[in-house]
Each structure stands twice: as C-alpha cells, then as structure tokens.
N, C-alpha and C. Protein backbone atom coordinates (compact mmCIF):
# COMPACT_ATOMS: atom_id res chain seq x y z
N UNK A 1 0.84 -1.19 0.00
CA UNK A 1 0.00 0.00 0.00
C UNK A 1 0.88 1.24 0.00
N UNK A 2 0.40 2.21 -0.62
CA UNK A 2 1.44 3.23 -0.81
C UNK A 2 0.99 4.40 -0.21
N UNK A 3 2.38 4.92 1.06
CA UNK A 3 1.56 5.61 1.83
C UNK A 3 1.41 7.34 1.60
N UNK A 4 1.22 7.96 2.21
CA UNK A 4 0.41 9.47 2.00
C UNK A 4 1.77 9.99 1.54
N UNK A 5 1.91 11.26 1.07
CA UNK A 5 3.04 11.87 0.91
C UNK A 5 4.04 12.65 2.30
N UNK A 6 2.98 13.15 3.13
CA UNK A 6 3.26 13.39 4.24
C UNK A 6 3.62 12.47 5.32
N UNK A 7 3.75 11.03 5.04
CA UNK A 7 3.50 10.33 6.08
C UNK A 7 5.26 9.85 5.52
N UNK A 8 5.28 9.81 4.18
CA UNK A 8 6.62 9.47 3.57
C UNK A 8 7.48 10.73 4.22
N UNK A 9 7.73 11.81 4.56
CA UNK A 9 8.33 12.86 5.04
C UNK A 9 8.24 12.94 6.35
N UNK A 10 7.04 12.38 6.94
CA UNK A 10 7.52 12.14 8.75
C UNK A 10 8.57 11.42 8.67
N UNK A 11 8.33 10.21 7.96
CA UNK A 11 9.56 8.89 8.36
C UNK A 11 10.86 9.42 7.92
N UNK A 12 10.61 9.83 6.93
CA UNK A 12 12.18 10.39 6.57
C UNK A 12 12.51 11.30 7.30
N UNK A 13 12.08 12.48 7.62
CA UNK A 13 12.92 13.16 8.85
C UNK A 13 12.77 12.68 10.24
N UNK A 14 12.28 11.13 10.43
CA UNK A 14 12.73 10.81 11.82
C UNK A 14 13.41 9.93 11.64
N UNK A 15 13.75 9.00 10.40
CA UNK A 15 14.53 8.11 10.28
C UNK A 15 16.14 8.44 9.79
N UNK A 16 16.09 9.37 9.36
CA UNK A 16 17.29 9.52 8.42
C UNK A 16 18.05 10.11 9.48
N UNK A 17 17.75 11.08 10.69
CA UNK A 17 18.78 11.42 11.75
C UNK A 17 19.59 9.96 12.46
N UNK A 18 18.64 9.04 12.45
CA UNK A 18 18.80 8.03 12.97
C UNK A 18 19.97 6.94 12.41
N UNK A 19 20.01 6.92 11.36
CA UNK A 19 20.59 5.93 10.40
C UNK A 19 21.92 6.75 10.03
N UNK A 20 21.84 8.54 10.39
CA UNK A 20 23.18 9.17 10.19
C UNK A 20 24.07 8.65 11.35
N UNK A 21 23.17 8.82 12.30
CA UNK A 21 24.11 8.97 13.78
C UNK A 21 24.05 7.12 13.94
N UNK A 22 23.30 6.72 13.68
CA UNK A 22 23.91 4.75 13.80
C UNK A 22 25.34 4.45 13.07
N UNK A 23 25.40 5.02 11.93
CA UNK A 23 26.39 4.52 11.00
C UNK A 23 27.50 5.75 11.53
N UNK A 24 27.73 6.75 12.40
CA UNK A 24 28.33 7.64 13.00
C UNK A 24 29.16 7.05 13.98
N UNK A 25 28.01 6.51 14.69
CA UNK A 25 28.39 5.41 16.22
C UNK A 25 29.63 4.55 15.79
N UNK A 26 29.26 4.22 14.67
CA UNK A 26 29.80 2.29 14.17
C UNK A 26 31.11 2.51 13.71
N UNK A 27 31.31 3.84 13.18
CA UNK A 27 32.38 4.63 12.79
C UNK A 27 33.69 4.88 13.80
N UNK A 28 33.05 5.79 14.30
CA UNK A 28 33.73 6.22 15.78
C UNK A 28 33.96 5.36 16.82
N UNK A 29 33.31 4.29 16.72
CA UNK A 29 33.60 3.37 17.80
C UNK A 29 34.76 2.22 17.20
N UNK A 30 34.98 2.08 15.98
CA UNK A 30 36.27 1.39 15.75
C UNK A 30 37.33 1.76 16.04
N UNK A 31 38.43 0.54 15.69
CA UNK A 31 40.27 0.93 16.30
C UNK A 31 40.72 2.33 15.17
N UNK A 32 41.44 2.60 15.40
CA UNK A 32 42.03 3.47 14.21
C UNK A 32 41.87 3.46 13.12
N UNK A 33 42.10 2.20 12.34
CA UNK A 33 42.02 1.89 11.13
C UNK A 33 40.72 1.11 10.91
N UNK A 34 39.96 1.80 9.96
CA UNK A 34 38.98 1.26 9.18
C UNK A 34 38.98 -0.40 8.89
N UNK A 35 38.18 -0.69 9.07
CA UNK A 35 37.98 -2.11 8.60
C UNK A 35 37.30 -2.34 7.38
N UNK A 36 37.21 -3.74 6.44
CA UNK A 36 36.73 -3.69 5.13
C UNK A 36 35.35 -3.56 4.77
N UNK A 37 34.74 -3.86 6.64
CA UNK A 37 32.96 -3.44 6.37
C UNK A 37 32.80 -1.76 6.73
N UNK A 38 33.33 -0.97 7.05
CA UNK A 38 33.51 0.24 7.22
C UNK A 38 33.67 0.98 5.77
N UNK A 39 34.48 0.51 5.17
CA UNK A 39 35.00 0.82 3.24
C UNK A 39 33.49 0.95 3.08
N UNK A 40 32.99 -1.04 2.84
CA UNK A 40 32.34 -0.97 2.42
C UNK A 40 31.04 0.07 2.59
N UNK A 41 30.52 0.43 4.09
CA UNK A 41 29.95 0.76 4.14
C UNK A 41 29.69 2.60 3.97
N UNK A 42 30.50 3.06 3.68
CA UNK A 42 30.98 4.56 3.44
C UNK A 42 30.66 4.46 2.05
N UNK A 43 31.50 3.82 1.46
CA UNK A 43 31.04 3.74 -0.31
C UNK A 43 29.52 3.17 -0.50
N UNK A 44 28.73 2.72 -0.04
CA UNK A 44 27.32 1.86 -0.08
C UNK A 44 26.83 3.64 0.55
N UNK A 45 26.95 4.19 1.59
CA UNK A 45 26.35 5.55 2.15
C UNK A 45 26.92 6.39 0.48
N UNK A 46 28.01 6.60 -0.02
CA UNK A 46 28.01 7.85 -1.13
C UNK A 46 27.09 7.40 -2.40
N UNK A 47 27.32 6.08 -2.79
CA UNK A 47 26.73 5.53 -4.36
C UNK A 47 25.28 5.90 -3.65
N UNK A 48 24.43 5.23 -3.05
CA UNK A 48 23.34 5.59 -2.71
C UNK A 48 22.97 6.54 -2.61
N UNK A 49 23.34 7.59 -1.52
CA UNK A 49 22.94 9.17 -2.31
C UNK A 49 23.02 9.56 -3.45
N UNK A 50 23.88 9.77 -4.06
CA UNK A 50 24.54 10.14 -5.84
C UNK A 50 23.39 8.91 -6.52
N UNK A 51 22.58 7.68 -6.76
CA UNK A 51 21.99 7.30 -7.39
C UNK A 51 20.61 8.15 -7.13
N UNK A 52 20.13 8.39 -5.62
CA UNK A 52 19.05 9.09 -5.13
C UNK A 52 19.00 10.50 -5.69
N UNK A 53 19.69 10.96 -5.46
CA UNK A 53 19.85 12.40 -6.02
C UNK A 53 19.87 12.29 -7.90
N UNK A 54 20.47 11.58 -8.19
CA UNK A 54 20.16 11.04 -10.21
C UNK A 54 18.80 11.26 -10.38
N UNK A 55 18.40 10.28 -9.61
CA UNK A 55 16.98 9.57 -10.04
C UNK A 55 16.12 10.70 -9.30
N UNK A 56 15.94 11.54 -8.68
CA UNK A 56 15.56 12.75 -8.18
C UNK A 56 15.09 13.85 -9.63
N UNK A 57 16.25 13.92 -9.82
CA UNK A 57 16.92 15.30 -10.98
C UNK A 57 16.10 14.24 -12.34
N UNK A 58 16.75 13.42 -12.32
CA UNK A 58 15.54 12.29 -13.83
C UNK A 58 14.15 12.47 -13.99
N UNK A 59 13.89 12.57 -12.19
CA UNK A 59 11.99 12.35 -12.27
C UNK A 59 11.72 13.60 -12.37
N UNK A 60 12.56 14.64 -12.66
CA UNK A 60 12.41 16.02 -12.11
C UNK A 60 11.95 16.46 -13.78
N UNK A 61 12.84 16.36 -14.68
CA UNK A 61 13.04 16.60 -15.82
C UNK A 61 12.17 15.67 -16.78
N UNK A 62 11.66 14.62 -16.34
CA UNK A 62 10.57 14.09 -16.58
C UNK A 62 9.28 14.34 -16.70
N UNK A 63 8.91 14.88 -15.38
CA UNK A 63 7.86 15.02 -14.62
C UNK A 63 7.36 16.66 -15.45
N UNK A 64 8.80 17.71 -15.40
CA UNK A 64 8.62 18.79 -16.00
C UNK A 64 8.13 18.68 -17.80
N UNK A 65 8.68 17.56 -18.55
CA UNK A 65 9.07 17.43 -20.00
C UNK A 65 7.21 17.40 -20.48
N UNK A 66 6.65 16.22 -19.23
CA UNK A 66 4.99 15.71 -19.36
C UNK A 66 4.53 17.10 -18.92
N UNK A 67 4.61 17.95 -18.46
CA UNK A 67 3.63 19.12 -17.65
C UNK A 67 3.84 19.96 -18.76
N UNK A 68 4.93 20.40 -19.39
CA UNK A 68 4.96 21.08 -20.57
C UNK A 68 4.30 20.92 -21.98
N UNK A 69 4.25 19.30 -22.20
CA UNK A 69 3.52 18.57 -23.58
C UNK A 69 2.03 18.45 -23.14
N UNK A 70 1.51 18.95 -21.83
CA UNK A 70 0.45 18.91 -21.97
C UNK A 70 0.10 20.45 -21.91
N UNK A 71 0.62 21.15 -21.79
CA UNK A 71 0.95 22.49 -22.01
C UNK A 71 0.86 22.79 -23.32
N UNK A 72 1.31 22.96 -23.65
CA UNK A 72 1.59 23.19 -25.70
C UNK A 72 0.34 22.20 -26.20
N UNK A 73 -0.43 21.39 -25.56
CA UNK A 73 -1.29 20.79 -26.30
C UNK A 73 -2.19 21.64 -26.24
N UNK A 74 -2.44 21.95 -24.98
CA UNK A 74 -3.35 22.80 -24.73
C UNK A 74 -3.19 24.02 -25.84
N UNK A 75 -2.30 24.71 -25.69
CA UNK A 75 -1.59 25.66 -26.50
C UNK A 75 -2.13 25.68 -28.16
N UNK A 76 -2.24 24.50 -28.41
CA UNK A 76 -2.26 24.12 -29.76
C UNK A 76 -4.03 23.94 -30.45
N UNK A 77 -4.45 23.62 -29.48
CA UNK A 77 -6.00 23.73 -29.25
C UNK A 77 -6.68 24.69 -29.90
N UNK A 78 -5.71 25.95 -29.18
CA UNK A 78 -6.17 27.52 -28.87
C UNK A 78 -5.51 28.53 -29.82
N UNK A 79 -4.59 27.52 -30.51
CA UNK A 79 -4.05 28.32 -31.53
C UNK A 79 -4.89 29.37 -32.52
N UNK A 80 -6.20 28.82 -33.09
CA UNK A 80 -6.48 29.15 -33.75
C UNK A 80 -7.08 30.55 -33.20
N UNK A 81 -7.66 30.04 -32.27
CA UNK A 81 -8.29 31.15 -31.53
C UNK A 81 -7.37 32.32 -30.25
N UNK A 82 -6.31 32.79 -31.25
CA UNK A 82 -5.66 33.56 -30.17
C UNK A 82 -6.50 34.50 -29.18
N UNK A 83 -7.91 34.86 -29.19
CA UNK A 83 -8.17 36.16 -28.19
C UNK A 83 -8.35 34.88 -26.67
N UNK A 84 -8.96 33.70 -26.80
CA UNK A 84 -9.16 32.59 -25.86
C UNK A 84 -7.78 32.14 -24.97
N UNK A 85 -6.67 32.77 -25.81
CA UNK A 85 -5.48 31.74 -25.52
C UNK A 85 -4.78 32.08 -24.26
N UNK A 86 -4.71 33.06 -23.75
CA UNK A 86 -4.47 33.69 -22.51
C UNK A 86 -5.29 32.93 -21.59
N UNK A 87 -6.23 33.05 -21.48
CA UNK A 87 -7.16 32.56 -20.28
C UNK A 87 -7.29 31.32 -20.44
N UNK A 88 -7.16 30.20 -21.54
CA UNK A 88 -7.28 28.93 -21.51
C UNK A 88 -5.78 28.54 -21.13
N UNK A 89 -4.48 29.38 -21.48
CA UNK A 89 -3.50 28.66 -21.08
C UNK A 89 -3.41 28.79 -19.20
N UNK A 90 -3.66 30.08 -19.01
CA UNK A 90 -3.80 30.16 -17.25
C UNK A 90 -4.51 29.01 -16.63
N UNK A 91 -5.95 28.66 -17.13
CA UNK A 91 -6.76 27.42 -16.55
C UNK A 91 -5.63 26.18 -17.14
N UNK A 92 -5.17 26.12 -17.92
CA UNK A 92 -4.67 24.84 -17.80
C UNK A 92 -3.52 24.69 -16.81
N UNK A 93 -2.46 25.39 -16.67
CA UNK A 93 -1.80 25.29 -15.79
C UNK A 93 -2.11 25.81 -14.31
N UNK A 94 -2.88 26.05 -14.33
CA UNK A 94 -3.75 25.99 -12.73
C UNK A 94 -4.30 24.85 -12.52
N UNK A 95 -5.06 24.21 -13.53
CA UNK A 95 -5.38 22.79 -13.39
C UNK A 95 -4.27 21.56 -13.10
N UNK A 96 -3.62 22.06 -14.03
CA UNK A 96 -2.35 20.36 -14.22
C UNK A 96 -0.65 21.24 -13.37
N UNK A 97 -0.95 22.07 -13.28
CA UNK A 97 0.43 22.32 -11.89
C UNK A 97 0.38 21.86 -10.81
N UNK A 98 -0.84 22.09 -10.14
CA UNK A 98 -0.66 21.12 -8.62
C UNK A 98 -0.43 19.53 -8.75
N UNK A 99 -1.10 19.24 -9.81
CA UNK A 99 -1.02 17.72 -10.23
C UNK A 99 0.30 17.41 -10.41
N UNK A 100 0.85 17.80 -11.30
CA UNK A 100 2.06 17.75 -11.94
C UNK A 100 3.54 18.24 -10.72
N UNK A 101 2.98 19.16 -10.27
CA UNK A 101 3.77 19.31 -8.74
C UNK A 101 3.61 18.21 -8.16
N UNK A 102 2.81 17.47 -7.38
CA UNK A 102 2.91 16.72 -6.58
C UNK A 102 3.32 15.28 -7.18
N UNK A 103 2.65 14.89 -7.76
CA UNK A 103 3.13 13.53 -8.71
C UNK A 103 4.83 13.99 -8.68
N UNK A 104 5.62 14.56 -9.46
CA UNK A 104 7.17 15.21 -8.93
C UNK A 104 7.34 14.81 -7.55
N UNK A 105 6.90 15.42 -6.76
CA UNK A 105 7.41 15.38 -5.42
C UNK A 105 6.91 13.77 -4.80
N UNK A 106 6.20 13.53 -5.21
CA UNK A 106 5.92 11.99 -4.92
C UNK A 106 7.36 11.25 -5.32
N UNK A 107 7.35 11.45 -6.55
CA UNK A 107 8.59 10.57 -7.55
C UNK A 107 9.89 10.81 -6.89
N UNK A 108 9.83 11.63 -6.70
CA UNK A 108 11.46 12.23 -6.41
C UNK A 108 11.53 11.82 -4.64
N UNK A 109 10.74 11.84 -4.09
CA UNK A 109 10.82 11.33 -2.66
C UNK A 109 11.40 9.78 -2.80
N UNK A 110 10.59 9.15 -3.53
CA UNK A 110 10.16 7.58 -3.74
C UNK A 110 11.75 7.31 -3.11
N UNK A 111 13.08 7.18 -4.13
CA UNK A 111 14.13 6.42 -3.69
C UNK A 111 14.64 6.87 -2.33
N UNK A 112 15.07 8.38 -2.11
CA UNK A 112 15.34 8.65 -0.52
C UNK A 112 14.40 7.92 0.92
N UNK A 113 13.08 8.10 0.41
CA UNK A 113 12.57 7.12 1.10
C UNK A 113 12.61 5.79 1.51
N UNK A 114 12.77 5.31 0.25
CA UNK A 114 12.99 3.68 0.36
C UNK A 114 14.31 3.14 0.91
N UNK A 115 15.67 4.09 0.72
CA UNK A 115 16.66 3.77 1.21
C UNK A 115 17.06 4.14 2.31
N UNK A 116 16.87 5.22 3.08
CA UNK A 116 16.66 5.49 4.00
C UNK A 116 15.57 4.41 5.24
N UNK A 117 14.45 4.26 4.88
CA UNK A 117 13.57 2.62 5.77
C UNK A 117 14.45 1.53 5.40
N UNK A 118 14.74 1.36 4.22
CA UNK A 118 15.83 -0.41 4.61
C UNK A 118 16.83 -0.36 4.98
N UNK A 119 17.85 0.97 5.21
CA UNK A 119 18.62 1.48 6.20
C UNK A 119 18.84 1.73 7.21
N UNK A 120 17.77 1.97 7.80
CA UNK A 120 17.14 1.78 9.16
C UNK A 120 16.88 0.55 9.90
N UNK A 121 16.01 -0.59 8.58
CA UNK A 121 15.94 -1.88 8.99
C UNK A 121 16.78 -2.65 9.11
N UNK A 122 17.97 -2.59 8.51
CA UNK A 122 19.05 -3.39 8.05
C UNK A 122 20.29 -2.70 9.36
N UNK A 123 19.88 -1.42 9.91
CA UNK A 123 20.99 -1.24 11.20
C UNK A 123 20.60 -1.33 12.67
N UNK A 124 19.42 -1.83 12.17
CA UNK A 124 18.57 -1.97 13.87
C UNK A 124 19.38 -3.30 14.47
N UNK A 125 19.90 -4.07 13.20
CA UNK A 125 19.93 -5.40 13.41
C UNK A 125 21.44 -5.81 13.91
C-alpha cells in the first residue's frame, strides 16, 4: 500500500537522523584503522545518495518534460483562436500544476525514502 506523501516525510525526517548517527556510532567506535565493512559501508552511504539524487533530478526533468507537452497541447488547441489563448492557457496550468507538482514530489521522494527505511531496517539489526 502506498503511503500518503506526508506520512513518507515524517519517516524520513525521523529516520534519516537516525541511520546518520547509527552509522556515526559504528564509525567512531572502531580501532584506528577502518575495517573492510567500514569501506564498504561509506562507499554503499556515497553511491546511494549520488543514485538518489540522479533519479531525483531524472523524475524532475521528466515530470517537467509531461507538464509542458500537456501544455503546448493545450496551446495548440487555442491556436487558432488567439483572443481565448491567454485565459485557456492560465486554466490549464492551474489545473495540471498542482497535479504535476505533486506527482514530482511523490517521484522524487520515492528512492530517498525507500533507502533510508531499509537502512534503518538493516541497522537496527
């Protein structure tokens, strides 16, 4: 079940302090020298952000590319009738911006979210 958008942004700002300062602990509490699950786990913390943040900026430019083509459709509609075209392009993007905003912000949450909860699950342990 896929949960609210707001409910995805509680967890993440109560989980993600959590999973900084766990993997902080695990850090600081070793001998001097790093060990090979320490590597590993520093490089598994950077690739994961840098893929999150990709796929962020992807759904971003995505999300924008669809809000625009339905834009210009609209646009194209109304062509003929330039005195209409002002006020039909305002209603359309009053209509399909909040949509098109949030669907974005849905998308672009999706991976920080997800890695962040099996990050959490996977250091409880």
């Amino acid at each position: 079940m896929k949960q609210p958008i707001y409910m995805q942004l509680f967890e993440l700002w109560t989980l993600a302090p959590q999973v900084i300062s766990t993997r902080l602990l695990r850090m600081a509490s070793t001998s001097g020298q790093p060990t090979k699950s320490d590597f590993k786990e520093i490089n598994e913390m950077w690739s994961e952000k840098a893929m999150a943040v990709f796929h962020a900026g992807n759904v971003m430019a995505v999300e924008t590319t669809r809000f625009q083509a339905s834009l210009l459709t609209q646009f194209m509609s109304h062509a003929m009738t330039p005195a209409t075209l002002p006020q039909a392009m305002a209603q359309a993007t009053f209509e399909q911006g909040p949509k098109a905003a949030q669907k974005m912000t849905e998308n672009m949450l999706k991976p920080f979210h997800s890695k962040v909860k099996s990050n959490a699950r996977r250091l409880k342990k």
